[in-house]
C-alpha atoms as a PDB file:
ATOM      1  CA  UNK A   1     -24.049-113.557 -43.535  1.00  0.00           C
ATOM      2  CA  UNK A   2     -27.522-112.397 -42.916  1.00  0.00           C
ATOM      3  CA  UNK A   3     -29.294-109.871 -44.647  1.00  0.00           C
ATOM      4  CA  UNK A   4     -30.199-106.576 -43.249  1.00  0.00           C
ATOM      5  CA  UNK A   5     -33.752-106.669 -41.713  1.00  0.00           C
ATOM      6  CA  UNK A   6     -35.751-103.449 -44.050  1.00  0.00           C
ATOM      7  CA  UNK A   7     -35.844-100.164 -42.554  1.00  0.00           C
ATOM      8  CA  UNK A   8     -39.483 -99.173 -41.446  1.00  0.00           C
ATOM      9  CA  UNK A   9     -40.894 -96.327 -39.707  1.00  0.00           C
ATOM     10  CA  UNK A  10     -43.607 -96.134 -36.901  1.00  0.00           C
ATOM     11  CA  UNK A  11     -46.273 -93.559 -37.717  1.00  0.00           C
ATOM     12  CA  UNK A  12     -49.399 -92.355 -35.774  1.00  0.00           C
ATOM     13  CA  UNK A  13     -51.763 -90.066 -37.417  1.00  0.00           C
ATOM     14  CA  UNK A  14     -54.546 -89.023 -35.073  1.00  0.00           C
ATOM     15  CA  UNK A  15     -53.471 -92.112 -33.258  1.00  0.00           C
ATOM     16  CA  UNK A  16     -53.991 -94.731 -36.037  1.00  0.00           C
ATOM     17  CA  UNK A  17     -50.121 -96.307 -35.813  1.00  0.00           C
ATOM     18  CA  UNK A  18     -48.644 -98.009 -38.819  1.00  0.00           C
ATOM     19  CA  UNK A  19     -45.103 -99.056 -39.421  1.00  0.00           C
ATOM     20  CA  UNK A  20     -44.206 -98.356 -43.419  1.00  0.00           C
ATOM     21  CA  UNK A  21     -41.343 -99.428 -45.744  1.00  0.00           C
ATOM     22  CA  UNK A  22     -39.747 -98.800 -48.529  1.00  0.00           C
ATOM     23  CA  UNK A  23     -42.746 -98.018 -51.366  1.00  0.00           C
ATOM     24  CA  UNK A  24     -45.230 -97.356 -48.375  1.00  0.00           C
ATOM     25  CA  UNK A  25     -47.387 -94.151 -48.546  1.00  0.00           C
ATOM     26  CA  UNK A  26     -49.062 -92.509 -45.756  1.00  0.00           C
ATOM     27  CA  UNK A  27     -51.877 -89.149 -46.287  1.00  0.00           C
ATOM     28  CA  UNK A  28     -51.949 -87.015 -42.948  1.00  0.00           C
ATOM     29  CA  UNK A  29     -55.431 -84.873 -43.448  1.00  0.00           C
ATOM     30  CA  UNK A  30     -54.831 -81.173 -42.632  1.00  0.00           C
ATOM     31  CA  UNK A  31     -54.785 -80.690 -38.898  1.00  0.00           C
ATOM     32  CA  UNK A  32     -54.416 -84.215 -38.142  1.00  0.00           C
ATOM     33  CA  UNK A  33     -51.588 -84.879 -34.953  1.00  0.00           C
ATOM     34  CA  UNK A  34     -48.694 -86.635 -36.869  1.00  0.00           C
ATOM     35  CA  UNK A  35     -46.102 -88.356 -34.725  1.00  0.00           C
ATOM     36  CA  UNK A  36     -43.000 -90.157 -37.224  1.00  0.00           C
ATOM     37  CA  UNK A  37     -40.567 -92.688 -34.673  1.00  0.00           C
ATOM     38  CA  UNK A  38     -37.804 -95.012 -36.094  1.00  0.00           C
ATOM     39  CA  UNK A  39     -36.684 -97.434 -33.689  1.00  0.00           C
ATOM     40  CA  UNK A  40     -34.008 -98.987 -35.518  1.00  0.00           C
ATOM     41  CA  UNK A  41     -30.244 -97.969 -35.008  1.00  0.00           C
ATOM     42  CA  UNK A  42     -29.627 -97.226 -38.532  1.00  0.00           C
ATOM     43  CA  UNK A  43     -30.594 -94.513 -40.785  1.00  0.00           C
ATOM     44  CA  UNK A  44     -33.458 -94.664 -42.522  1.00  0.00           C
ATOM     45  CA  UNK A  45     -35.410 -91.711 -45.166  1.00  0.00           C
ATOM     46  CA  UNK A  46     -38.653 -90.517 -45.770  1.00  0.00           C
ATOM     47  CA  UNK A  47     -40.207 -88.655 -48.259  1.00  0.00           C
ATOM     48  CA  UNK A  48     -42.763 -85.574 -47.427  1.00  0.00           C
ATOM     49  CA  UNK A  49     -44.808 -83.766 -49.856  1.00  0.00           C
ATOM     50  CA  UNK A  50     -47.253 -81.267 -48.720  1.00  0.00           C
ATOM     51  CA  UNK A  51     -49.042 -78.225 -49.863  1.00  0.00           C
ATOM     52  CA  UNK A  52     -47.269 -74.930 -50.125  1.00  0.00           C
ATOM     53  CA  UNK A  53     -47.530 -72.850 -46.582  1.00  0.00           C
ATOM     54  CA  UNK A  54     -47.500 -76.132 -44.352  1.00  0.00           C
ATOM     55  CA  UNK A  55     -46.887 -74.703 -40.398  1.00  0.00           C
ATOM     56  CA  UNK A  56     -46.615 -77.129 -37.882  1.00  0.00           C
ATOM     57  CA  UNK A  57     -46.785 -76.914 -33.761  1.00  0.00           C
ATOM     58  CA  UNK A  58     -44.264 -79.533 -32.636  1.00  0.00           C
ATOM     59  CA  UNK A  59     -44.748 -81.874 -29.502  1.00  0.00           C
ATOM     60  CA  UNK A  60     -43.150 -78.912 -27.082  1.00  0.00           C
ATOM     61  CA  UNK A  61     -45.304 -76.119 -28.372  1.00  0.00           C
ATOM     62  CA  UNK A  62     -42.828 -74.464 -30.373  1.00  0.00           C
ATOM     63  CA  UNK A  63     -43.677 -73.810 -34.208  1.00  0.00           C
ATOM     64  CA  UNK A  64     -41.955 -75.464 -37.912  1.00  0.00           C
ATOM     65  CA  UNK A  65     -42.129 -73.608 -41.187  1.00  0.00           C
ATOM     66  CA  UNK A  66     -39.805 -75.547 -43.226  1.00  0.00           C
ATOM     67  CA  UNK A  67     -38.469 -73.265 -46.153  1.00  0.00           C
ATOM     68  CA  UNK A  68     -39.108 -76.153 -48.665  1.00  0.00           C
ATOM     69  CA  UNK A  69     -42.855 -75.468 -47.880  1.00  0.00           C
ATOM     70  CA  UNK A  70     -42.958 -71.514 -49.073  1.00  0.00           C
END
């Protein structure tokens, strides 16, 4: 049986692209163009932290405000 291969993530922030796995950190500065791709087929998690207020333009111009960050 062979194991499963980890589960990474492909990041770019302001075009610098790393791929990160479990116990990997990444720091976007504010205003820095953050792009997350996973491309695996299975799931895979992330955890975000950010500063209270966080507002975000996505890739087809429309706006996030997620409630966590309020």
């Amino acid at each position: 049986m062979r194991a499963a291969a980890p589960r990474r993530l492909r990041f770019s922030i302001d075009g610098e692209i790393a791929e990160l796995g479990p116990g990997d950190a990444a720091v976007a500065p504010a205003g820095a163009a953050l792009a997350v791709a996973h491309p695996a087929d299975e799931p895979a998690r992330m955890w975000v932290t950010t500063r209270t207020g966080l507002t975000a333009e996505l890739a087809d111009g429309s706006s996030l405000a997620p409630p966590w960050a309020n």
